[in-house]
Protein backbone atom coordinates (compact mmCIF):
# COMPACT_ATOMS: atom_id res chain seq x y z
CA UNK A 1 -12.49 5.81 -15.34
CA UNK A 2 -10.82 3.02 -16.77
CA UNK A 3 -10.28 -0.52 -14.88
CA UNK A 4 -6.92 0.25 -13.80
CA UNK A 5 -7.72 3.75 -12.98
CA UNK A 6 -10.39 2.34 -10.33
CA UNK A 7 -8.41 -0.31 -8.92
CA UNK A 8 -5.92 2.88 -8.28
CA UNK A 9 -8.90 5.10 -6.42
CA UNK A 10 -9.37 2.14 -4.54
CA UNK A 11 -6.05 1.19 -3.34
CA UNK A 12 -5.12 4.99 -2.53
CA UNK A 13 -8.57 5.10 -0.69
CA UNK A 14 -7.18 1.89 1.23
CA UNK A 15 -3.58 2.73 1.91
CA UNK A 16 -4.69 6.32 3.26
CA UNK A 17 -6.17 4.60 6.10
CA UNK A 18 -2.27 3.71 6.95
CA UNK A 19 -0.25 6.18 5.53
CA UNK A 20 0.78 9.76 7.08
CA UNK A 21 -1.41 12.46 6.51
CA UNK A 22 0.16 16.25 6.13
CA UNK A 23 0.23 16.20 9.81
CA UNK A 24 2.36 13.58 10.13
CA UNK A 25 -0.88 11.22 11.80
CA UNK A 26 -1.82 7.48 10.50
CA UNK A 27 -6.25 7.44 10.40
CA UNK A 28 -5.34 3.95 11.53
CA UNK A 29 -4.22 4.94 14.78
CA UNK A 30 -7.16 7.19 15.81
CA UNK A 31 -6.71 9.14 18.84
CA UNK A 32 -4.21 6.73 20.24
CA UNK A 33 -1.30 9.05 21.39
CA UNK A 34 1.27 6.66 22.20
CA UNK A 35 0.59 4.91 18.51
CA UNK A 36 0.60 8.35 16.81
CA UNK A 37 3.63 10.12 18.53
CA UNK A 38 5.64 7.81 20.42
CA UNK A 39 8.56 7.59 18.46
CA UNK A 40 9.07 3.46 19.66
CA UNK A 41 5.80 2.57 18.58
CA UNK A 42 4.80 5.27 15.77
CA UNK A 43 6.31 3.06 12.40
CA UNK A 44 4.38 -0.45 13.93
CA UNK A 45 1.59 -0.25 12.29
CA UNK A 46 -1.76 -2.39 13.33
CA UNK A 47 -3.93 -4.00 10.68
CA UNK A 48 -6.97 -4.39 12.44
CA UNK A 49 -10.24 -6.07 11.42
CA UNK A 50 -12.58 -3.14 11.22
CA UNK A 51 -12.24 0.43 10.38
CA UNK A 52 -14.02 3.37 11.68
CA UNK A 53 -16.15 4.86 8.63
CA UNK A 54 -15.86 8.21 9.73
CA UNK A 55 -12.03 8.83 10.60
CA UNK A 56 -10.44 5.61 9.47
CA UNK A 57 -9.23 4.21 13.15
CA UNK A 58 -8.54 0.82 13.55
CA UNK A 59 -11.12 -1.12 15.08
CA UNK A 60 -11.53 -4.74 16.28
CA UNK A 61 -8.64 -7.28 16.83
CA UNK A 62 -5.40 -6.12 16.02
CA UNK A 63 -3.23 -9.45 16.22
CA UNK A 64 -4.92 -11.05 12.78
CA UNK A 65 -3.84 -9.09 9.58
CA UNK A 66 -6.80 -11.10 7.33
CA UNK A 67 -7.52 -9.25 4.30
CA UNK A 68 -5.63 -5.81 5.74
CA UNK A 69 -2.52 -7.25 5.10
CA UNK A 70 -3.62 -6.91 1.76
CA UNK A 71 -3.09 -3.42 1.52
CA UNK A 72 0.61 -3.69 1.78
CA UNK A 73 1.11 -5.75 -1.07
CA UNK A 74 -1.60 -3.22 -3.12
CA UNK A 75 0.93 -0.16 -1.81
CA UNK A 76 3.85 -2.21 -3.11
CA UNK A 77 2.34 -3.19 -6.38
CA UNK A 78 0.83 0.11 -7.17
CA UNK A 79 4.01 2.38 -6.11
CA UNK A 80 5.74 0.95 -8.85
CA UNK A 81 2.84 0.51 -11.70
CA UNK A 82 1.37 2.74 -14.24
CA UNK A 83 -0.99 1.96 -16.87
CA UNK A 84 0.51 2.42 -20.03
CA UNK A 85 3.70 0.05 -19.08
CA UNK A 86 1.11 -2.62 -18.14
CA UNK A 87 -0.83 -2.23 -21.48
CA UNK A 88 2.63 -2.36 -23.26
CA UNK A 89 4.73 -4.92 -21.70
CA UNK A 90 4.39 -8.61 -22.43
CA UNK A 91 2.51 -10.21 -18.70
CA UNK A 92 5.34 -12.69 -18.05
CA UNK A 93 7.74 -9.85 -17.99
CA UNK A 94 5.94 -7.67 -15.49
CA UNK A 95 5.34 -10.27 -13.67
CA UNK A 96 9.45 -11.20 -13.85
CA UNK A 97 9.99 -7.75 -12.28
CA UNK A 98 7.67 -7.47 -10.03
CA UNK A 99 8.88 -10.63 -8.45
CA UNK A 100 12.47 -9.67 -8.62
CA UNK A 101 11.77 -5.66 -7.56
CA UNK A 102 9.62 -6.63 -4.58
CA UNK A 103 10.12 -9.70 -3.30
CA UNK A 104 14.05 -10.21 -4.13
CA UNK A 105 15.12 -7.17 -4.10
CA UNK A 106 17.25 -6.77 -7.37
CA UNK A 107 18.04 -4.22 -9.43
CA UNK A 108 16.40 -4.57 -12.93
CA UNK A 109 18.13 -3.47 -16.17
CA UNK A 110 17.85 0.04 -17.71
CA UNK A 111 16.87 -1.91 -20.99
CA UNK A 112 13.62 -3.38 -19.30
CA UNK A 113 10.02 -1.85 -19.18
CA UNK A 114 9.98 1.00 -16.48
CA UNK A 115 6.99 0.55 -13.82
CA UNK A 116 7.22 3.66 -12.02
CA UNK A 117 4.84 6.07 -12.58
């Protein structure tokens, strides 16, 4: 595996904890019912401080994202990354897009470097 490809594994391993499985469940929410089908509470997602190692539920103090609120930004970046285009476009111009695509929103060119996978 290269670098890139690892920091990948890791970030999917990461976001799965919050993301929907195929049965429309978040491992983050465990076995809390209200969290999992409650459709006024289902899309707020809790970044808690501790995860379960065997199912992924949220465990520990929910109010304090600390490093889990890390895992939004790696969802973000990754979504919109792929190898190649990183090994082929100049930093500062990633990094240009990046900022523009996620933070302000904008619509980029057709004439600059594609990030989607």
């Amino acid at each position: 595996m290269t670098l890139f490809e690892v920091a990948d594994e890791i970030h999917r391993r990461l976001a799965g904890i919050f993301l929907r499985d195929a049965n429309g469940r978040r491992p983050v929410d465990g076995g809390t019912t209200k969290f999992q089908e409650d459709p006024h509470w289902r899309d707020l997602i809790l970044f808690y401080e501790y995860f379960h190692g065997d199912n992924g539920a949220g465990l520990g103090a929910s109010h304090q994202t600390g490093w889990t609120g890390l895992v939004s930004v790696l969802i973000d970046i990754f979504h919109g990354f792929d190898a190649k285009n990183v090994l082929e476009t100049q930093r500062e111009r990633l990094q240009t897009r990046l900022v523009r695509e996620q933070v302000g929103g904008q619509e980029i060119d057709e004439d600059e470097p594609a990030l989607v996978k």
